[in-house]
PDB file of N, CA and C in Angstrom:
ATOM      1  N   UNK A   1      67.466 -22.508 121.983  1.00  0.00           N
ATOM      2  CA  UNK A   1      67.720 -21.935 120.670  1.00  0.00           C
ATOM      3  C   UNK A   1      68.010 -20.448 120.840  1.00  0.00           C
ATOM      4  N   UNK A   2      69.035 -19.831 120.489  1.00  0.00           N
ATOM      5  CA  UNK A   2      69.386 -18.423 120.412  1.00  0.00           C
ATOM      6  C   UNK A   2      68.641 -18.110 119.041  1.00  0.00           C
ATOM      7  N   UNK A   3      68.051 -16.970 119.403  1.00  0.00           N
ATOM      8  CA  UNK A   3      67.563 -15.983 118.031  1.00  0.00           C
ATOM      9  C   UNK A   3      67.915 -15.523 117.894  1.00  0.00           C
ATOM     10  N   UNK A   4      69.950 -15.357 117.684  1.00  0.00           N
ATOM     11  CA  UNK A   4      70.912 -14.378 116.929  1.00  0.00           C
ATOM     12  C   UNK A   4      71.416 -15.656 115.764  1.00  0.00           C
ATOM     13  N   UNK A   5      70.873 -16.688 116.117  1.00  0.00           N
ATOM     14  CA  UNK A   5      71.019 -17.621 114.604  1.00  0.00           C
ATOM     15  C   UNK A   5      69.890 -18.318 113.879  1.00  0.00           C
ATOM     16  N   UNK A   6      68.869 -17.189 114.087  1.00  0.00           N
ATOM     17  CA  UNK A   6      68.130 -17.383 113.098  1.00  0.00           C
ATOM     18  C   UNK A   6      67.657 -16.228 111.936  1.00  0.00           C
ATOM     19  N   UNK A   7      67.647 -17.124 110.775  1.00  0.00           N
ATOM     20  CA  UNK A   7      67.655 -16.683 109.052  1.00  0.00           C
ATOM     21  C   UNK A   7      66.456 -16.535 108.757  1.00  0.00           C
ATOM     22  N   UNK A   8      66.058 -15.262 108.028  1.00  0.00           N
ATOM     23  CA  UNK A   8      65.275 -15.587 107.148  1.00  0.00           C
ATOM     24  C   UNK A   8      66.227 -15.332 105.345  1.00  0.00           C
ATOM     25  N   UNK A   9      66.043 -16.333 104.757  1.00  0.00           N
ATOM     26  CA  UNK A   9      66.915 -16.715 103.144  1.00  0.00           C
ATOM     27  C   UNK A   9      65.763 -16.218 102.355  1.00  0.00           C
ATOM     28  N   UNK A  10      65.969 -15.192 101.495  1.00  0.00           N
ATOM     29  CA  UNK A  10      65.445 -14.678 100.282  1.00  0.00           C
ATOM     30  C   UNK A  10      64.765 -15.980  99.575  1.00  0.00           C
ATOM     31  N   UNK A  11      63.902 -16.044  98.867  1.00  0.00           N
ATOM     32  CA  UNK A  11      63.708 -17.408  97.769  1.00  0.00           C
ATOM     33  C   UNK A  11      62.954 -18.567  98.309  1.00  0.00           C
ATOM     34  N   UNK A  12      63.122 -18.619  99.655  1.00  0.00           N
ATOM     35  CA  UNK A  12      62.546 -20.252 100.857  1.00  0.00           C
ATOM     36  C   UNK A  12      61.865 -19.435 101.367  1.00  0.00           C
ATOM     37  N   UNK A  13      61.112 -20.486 101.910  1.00  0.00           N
ATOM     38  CA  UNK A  13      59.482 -19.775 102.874  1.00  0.00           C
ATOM     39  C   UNK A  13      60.661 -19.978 104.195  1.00  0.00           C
ATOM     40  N   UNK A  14      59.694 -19.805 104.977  1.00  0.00           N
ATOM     41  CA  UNK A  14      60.053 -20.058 106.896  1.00  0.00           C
ATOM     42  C   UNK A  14      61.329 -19.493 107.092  1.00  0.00           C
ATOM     43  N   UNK A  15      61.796 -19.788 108.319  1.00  0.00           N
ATOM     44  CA  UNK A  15      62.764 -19.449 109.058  1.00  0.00           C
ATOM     45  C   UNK A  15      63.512 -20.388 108.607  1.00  0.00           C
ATOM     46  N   UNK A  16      64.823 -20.073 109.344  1.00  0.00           N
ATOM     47  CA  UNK A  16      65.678 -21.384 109.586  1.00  0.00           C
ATOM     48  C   UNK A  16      66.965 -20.708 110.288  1.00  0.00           C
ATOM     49  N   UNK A  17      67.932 -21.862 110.796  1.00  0.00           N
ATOM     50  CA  UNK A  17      68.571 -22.005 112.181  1.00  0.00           C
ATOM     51  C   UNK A  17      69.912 -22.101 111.678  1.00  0.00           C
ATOM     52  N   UNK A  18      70.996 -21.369 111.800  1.00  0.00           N
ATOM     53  CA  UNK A  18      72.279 -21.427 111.426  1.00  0.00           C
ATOM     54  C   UNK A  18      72.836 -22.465 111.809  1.00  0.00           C
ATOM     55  N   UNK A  19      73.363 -23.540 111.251  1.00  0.00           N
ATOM     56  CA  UNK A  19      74.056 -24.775 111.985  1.00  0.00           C
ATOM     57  C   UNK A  19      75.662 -24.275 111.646  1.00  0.00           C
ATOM     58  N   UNK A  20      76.054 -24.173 110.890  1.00  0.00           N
ATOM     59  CA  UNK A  20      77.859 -23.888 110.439  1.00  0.00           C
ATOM     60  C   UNK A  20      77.906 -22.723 109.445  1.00  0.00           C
ATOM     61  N   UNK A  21      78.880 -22.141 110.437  1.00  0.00           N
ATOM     62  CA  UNK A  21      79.315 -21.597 109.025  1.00  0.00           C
ATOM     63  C   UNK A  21      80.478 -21.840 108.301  1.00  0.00           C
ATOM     64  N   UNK A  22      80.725 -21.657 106.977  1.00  0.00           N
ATOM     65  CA  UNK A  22      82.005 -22.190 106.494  1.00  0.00           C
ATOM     66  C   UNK A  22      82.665 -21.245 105.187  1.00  0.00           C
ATOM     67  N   UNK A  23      83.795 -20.994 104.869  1.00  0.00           N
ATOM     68  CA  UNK A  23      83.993 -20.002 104.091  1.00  0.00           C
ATOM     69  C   UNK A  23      83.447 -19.594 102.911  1.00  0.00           C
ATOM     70  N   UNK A  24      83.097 -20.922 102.278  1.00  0.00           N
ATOM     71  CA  UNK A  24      82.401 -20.502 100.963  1.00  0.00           C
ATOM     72  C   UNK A  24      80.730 -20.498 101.175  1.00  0.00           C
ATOM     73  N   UNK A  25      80.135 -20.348 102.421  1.00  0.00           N
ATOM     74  CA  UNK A  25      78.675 -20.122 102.907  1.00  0.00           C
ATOM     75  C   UNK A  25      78.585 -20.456 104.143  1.00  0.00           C
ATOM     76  N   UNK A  26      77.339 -21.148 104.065  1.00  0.00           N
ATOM     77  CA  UNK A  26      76.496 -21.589 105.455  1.00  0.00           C
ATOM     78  C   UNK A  26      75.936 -22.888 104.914  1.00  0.00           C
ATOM     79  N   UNK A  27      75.962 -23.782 106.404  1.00  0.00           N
ATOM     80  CA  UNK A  27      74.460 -24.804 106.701  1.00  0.00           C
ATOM     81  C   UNK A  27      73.478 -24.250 107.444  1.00  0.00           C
ATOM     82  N   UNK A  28      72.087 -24.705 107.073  1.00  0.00           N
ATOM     83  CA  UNK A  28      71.062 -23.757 107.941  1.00  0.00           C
ATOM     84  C   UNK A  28      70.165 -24.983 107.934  1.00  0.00           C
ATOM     85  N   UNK A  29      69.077 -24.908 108.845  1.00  0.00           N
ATOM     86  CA  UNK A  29      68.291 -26.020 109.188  1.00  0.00           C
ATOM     87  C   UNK A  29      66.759 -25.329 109.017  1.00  0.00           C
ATOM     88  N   UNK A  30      66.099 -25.666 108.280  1.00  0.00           N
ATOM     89  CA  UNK A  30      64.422 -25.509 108.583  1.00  0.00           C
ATOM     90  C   UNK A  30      63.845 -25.383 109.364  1.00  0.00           C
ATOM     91  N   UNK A  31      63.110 -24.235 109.919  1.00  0.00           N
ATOM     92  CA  UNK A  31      62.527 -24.087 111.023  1.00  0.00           C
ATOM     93  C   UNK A  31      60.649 -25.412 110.733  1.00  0.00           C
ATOM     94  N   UNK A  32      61.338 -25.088 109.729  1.00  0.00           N
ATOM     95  CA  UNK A  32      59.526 -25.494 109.422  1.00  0.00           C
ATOM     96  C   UNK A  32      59.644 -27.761 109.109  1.00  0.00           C
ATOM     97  N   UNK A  33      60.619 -27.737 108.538  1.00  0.00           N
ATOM     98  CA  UNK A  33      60.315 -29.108 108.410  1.00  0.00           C
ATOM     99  C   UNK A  33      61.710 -29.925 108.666  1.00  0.00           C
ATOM    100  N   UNK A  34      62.932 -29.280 109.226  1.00  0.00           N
ATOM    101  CA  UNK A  34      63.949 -29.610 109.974  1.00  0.00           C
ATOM    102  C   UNK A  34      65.116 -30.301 108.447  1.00  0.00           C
ATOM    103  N   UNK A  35      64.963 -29.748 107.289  1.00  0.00           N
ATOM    104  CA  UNK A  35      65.564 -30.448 106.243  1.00  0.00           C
ATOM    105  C   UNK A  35      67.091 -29.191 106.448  1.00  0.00           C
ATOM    106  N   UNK A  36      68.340 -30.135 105.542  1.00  0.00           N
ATOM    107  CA  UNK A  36      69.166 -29.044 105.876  1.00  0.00           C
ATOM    108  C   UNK A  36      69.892 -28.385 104.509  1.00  0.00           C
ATOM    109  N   UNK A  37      70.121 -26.977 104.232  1.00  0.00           N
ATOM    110  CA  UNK A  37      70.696 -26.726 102.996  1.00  0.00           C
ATOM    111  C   UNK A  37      71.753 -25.865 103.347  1.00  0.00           C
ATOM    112  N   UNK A  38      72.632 -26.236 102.052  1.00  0.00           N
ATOM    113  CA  UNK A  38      73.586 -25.760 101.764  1.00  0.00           C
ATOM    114  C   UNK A  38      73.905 -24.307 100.792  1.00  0.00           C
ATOM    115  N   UNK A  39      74.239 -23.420 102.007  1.00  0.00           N
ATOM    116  CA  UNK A  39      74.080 -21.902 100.889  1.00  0.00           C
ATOM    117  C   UNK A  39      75.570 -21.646 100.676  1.00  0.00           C
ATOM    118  N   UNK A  40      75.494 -20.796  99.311  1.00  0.00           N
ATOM    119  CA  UNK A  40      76.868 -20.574  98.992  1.00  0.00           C
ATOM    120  C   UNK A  40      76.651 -19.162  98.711  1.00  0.00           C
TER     121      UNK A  40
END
């Protein structure tokens, strides 16, 4: 795991792990319970 892709997101507890990025945001992965969201 590189720690130049990891987030901390305003609003969510824990960390989480940059999976894609894409023009209108990001996918990021939960450090804490591995679920995945969609930021815009």
């Amino acid at each position: 795991m590189n720690v130049e892709k990891i987030l901390a997101i305003a609003g969510k507890p824990g960390l989480f792990e940059l999976k894609v990025q894409t023009r209108s945001g990001f996918l990021a992965e939960s450090l804490l319970d591995g679920k995945k969201s969609q930021l815009d």
